[in-house]
Protein backbone atom coordinates (compact mmCIF):
# COMPACT_ATOMS: atom_id res chain seq x y z
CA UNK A 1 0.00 0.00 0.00
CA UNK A 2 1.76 3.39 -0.83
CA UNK A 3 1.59 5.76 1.50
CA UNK A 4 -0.65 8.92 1.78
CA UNK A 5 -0.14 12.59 2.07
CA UNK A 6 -1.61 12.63 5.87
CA UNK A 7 1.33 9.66 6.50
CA UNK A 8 3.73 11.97 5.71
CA UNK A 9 2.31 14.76 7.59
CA UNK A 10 1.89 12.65 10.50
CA UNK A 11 5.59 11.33 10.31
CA UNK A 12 6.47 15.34 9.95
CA UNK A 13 4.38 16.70 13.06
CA UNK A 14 5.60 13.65 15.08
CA UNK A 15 9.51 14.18 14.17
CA UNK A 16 9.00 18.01 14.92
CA UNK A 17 7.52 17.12 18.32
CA UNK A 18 10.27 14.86 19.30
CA UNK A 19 13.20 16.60 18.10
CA UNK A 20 13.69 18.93 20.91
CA UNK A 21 13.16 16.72 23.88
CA UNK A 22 15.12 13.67 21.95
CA UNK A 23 18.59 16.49 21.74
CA UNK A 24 17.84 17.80 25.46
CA UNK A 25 18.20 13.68 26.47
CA UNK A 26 21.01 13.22 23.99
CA UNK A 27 23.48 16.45 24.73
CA UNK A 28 25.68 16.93 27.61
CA UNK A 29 27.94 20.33 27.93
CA UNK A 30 24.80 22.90 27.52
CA UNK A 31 23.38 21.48 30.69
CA UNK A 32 23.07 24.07 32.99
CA UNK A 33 24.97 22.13 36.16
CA UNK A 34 27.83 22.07 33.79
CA UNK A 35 27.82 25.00 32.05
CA UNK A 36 25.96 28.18 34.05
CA UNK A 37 26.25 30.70 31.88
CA UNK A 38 23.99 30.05 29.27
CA UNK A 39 22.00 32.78 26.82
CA UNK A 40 19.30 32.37 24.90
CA UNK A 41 19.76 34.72 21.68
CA UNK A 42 16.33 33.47 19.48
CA UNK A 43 14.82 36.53 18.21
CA UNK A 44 18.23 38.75 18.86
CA UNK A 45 19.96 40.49 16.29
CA UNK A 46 23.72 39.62 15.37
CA UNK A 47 25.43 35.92 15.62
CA UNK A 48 27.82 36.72 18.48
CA UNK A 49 27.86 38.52 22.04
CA UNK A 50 29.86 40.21 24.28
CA UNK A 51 29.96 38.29 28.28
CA UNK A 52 31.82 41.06 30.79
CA UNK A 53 34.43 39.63 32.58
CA UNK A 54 35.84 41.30 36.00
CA UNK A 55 39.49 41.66 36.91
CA UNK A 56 41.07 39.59 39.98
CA UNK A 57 41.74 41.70 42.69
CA UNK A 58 44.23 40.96 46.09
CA UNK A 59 43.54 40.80 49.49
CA UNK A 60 41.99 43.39 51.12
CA UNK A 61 44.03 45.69 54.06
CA UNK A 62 44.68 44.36 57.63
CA UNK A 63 44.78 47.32 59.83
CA UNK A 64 45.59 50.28 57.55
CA UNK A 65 46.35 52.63 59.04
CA UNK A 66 45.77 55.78 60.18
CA UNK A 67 44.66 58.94 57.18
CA UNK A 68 46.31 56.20 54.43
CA UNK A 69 44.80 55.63 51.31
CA UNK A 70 42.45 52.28 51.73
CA UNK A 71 42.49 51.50 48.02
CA UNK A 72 45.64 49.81 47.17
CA UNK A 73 46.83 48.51 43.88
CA UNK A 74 45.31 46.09 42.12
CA UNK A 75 41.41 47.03 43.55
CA UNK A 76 40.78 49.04 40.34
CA UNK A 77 37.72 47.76 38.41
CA UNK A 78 38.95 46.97 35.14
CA UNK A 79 36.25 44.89 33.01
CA UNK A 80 37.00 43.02 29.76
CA UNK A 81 34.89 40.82 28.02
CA UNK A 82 34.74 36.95 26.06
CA UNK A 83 33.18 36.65 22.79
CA UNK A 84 30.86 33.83 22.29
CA UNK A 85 29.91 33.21 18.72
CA UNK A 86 27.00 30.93 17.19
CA UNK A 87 27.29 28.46 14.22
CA UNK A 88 25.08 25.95 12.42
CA UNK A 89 24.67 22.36 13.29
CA UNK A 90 23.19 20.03 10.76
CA UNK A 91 22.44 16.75 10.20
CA UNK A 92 19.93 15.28 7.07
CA UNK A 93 18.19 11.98 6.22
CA UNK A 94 16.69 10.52 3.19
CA UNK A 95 13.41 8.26 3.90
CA UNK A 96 12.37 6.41 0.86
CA UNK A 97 8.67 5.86 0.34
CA UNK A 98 9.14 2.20 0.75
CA UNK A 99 10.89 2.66 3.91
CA UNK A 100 7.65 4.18 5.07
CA UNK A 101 5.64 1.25 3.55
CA UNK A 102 7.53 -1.83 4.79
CA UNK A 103 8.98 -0.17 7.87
CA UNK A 104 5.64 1.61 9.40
CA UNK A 105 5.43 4.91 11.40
CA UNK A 106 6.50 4.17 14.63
CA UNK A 107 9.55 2.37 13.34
CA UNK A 108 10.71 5.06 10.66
CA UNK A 109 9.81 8.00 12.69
CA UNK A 110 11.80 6.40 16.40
CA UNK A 111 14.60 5.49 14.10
CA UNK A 112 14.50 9.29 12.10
CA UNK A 113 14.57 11.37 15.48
CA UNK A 114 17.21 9.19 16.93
CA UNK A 115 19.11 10.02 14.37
CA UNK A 116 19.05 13.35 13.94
CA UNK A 117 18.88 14.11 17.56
CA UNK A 118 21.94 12.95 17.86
CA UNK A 119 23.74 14.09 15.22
CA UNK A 120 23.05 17.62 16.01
CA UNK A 121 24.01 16.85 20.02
CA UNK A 122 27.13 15.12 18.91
CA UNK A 123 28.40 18.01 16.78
CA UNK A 124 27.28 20.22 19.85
CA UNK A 125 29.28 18.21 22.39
CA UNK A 126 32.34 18.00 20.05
CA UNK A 127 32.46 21.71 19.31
CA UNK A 128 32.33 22.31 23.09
CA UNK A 129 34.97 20.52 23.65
CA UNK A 130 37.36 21.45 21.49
CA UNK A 131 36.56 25.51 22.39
CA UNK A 132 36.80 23.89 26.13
CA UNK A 133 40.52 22.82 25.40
CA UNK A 134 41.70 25.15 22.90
CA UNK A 135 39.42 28.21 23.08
CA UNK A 136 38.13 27.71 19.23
CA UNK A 137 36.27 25.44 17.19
CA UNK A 138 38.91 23.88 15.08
CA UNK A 139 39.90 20.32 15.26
CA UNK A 140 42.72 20.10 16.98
CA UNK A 141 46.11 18.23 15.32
CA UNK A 142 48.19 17.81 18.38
CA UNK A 143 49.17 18.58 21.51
CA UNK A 144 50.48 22.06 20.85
CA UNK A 145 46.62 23.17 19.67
CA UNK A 146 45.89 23.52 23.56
CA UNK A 147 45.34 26.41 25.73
CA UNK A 148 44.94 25.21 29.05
CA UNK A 149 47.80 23.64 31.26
CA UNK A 150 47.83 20.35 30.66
CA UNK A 151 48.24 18.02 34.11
CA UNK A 152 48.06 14.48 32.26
CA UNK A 153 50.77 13.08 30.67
CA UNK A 154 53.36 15.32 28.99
CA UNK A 155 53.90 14.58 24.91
CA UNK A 156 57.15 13.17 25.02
CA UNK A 157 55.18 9.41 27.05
CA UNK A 158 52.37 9.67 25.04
CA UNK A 159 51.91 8.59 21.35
CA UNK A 160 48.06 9.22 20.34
CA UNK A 161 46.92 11.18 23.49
CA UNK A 162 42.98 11.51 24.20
CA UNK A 163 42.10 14.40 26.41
CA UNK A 164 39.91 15.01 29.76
CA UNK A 165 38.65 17.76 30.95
CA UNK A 166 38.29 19.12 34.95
CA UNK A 167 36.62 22.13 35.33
CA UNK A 168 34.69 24.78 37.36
CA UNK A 169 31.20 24.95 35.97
CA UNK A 170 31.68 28.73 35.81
CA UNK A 171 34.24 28.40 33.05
CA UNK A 172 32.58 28.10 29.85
CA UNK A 173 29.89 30.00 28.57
CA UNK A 174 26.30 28.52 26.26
CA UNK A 175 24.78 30.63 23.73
CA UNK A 176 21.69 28.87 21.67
CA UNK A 177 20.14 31.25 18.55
CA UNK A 178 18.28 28.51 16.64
CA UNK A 179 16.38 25.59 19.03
CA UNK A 180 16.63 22.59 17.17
CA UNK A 181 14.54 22.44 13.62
CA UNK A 182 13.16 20.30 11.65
CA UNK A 183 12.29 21.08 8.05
CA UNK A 184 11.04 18.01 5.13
CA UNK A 185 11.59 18.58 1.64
CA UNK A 186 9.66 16.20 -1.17
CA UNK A 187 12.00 14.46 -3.55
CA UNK A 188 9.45 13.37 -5.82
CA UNK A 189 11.87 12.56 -8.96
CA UNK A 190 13.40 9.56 -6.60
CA UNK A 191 10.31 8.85 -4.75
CA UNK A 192 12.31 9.76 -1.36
CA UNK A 193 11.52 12.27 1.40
CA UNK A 194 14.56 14.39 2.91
CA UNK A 195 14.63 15.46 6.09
CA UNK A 196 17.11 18.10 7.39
CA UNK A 197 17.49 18.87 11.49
CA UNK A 198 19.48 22.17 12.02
CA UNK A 199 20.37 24.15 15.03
CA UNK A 200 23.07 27.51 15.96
CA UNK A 201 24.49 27.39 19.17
CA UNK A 202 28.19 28.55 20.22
CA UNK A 203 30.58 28.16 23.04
CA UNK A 204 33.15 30.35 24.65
CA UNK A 205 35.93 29.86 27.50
CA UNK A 206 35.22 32.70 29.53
CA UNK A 207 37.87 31.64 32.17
CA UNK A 208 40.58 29.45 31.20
CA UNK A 209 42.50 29.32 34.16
CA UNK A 210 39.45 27.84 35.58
CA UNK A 211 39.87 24.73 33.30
CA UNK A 212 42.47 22.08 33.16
CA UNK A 213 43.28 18.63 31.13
CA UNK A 214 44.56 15.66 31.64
CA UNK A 215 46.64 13.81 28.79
CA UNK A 216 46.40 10.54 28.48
CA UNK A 217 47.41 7.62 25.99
CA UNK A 218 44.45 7.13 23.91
CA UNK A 219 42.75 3.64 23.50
CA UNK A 220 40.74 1.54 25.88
CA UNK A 221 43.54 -0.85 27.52
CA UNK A 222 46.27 1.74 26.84
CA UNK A 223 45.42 4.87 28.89
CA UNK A 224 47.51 6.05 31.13
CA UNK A 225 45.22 8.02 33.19
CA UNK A 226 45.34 7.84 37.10
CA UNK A 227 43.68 9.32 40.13
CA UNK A 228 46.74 11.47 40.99
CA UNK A 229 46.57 13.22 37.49
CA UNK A 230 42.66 14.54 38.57
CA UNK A 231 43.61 15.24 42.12
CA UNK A 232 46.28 17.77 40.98
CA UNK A 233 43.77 19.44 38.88
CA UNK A 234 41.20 19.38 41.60
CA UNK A 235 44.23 21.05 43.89
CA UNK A 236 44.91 23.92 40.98
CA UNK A 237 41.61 24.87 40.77
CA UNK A 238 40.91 25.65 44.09
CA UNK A 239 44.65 27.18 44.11
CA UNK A 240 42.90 29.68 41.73
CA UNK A 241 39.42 30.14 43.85
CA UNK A 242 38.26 28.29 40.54
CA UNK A 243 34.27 28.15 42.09
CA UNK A 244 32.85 24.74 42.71
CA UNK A 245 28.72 23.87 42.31
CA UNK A 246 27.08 24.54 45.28
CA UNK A 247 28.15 20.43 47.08
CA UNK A 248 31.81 21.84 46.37
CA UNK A 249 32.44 19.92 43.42
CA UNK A 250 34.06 20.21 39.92
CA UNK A 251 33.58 18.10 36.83
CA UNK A 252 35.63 15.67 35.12
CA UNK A 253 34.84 14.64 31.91
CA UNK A 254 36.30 11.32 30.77
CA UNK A 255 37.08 9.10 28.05
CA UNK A 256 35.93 5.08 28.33
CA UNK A 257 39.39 4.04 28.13
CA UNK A 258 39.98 6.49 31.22
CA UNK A 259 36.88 5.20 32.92
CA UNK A 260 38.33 1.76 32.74
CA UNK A 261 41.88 2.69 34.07
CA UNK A 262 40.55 4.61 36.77
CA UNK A 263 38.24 1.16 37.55
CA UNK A 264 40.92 -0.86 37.74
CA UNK A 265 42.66 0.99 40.40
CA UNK A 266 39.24 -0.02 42.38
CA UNK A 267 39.83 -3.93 41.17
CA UNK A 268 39.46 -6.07 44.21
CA UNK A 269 38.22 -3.24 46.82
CA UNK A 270 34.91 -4.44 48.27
CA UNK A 271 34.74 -7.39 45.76
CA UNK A 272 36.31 -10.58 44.95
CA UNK A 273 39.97 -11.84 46.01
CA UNK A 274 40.92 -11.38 42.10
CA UNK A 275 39.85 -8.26 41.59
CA UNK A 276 37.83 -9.09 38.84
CA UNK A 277 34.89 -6.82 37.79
CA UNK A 278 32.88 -9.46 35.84
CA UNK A 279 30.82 -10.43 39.05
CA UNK A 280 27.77 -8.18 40.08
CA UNK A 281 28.90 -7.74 43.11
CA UNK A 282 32.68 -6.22 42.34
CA UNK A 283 30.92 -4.23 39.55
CA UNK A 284 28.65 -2.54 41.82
CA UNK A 285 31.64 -2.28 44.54
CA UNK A 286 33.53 -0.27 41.61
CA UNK A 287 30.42 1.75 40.34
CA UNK A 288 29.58 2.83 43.99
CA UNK A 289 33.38 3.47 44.66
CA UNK A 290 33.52 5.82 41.47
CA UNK A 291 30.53 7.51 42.35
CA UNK A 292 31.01 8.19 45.91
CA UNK A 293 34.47 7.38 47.47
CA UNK A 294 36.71 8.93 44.56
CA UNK A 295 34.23 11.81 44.12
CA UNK A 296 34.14 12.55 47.84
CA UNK A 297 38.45 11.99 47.74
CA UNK A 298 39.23 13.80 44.89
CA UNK A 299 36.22 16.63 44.77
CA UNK A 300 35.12 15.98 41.05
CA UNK A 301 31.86 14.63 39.64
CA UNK A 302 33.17 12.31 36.69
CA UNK A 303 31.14 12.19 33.46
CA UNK A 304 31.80 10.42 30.49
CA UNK A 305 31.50 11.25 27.36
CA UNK A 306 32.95 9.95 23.48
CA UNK A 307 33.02 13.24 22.30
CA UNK A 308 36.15 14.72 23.88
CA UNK A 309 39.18 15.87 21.93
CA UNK A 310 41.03 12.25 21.05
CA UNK A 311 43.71 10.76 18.67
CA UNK A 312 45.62 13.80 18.38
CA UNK A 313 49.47 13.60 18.42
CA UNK A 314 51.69 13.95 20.83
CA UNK A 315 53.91 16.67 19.62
């Protein structure tokens, strides 16, 4: 049976329904309890803005002292600014008419906003990232593309590194223009019906000194990662009143190859003689370990994500 006009229009209204909450389930770095700053430009003019930035300032005076001047160097109020800029994400799909047919509704259109969902929220996360480590949007090459001190492993023991990130969830700034879209275009030559999912959003690093990574050897069973490596960047952070969310945490976001070598420094605590994590019980031991008694330790709130700057060489 070929399918009808109010099919199509049904598979349309349905993907435009479920496009929005599908990306909000599917994206990580504009969530608000990682990033805080975050702007909301639909219906503004212009593709960029200004966020002010304040000046550090030193300690205040201990007993000045008598008819002296009580504002000492440094105290002046000297405001900059970052510049956060929007660009497109896409991502398109072709659904032939017999797709529709032999496939049905539910099937094409689950499958449809899936993909595009998370298309757009992987080009999101990857562009965050990379502004996150290197302050623009560019793919990075190597090592030497970073910004931001690097606490990891330095490039002469690495030889594909794979970054993490630790940082204070005031660091980065959000801007969304365009909330994800959904437009469908009929290809009646080839029978087919193209659907395109587009949205403009931007990052910025707004502090960088309140961000740090850690450089690892890329590759699950190769990583070098270790607990030490995050502690130190937990310890610089708060060296540079970097501000924590409100249970006094920052956030680590890691690779899975750095997941797993951070387990395995768990292996056998709480669980079997062996160490082993294929039982239940030593994989709930590690989960609950990660979670809770390296959080509490080390004062991070790990996340992990695939979209993190990897494979670049160690130069």
């Amino acid at each position: 049976m070929a399918t009808t006009s109010n099919q199509i229009n049904e598979l349309y209204a349905e993907v435009v329904a479920d496009l929005v909450p599908y990306y909000d389930d599917a994206v990580l770095l504009p969530n608000p309890s990682l990033i805080t700053m975050n702007y909301n430009l639909t219906g503004a003019i212009g593709n960029e803005m200004k966020i002010p930035l304040t000046n550090s300032w030193p300690n205040g005076n201990v007993n000045p002292g008598e008819n002296t001047s009580l504002i000492n160097d440094g105290f002046d109020f000297n405001p900059t600014s970052a510049t956060l800029g929007v660009t497109k994400k896409s991502a398109g799909s072709t659904i032939s008419e017999e797709a529709l047919e032999d496939g049905g509704l539910d099937t094409v259109r689950n499958a449809l906003v899936t993909r595009l969902s998370r298309s757009i929220a992987q080009a999101t996360d990857v562009e965050g990232f990379r502004v996150m480590v290197s302050g623009g949007a560019t793919a990075l090459s190597d090592l030497g593309n970073i910004n931001i001190i690097n606490d990891g492993n330095i490039a002469s023991e690495l030889t594909t590194a794979e970054l993490a990130v630790v940082f204070s969830n005031e660091a980065m700034g959000y801007a969304v223009k365009r909330d994800p879209s959904v437009k469908m275009f009929n290809d009646i030559e080839n029978d087919n019906h193209d659907f395109v999912a587009t949205l403009r959003n931007g990052f910025a690093q707004v502090r960088s000194n309140f961000i740090r990574c850690v450089a690892t050897e890329a590759g699950v069973g190769s990583s070098t990662a270790s607990l030490a490596q995050f502690s130190k960047s937990v310890a610089n952070l708060r060296a540079q009143n970097a501000p924590a969310d409100v249970g006094g945490f920052y956030y680590a976001v890691i690779t899975p190859a750095q997941e797993l070598k951070l387990a395995s420094e768990l292996n056998g605590v709480g669980g079997i003689a062996s160490g082993s994590i294929g039982s239940v019980s030593q994989a709930l031991a590690n989960q609950a370990l990660l979670e809770g008694l390296i959080g509490q330790a080390v004062g991070l709130r790990f996340v992990r994500s695939n979209n993190l700057v990897s494979g670049i060489t160690a130069l």
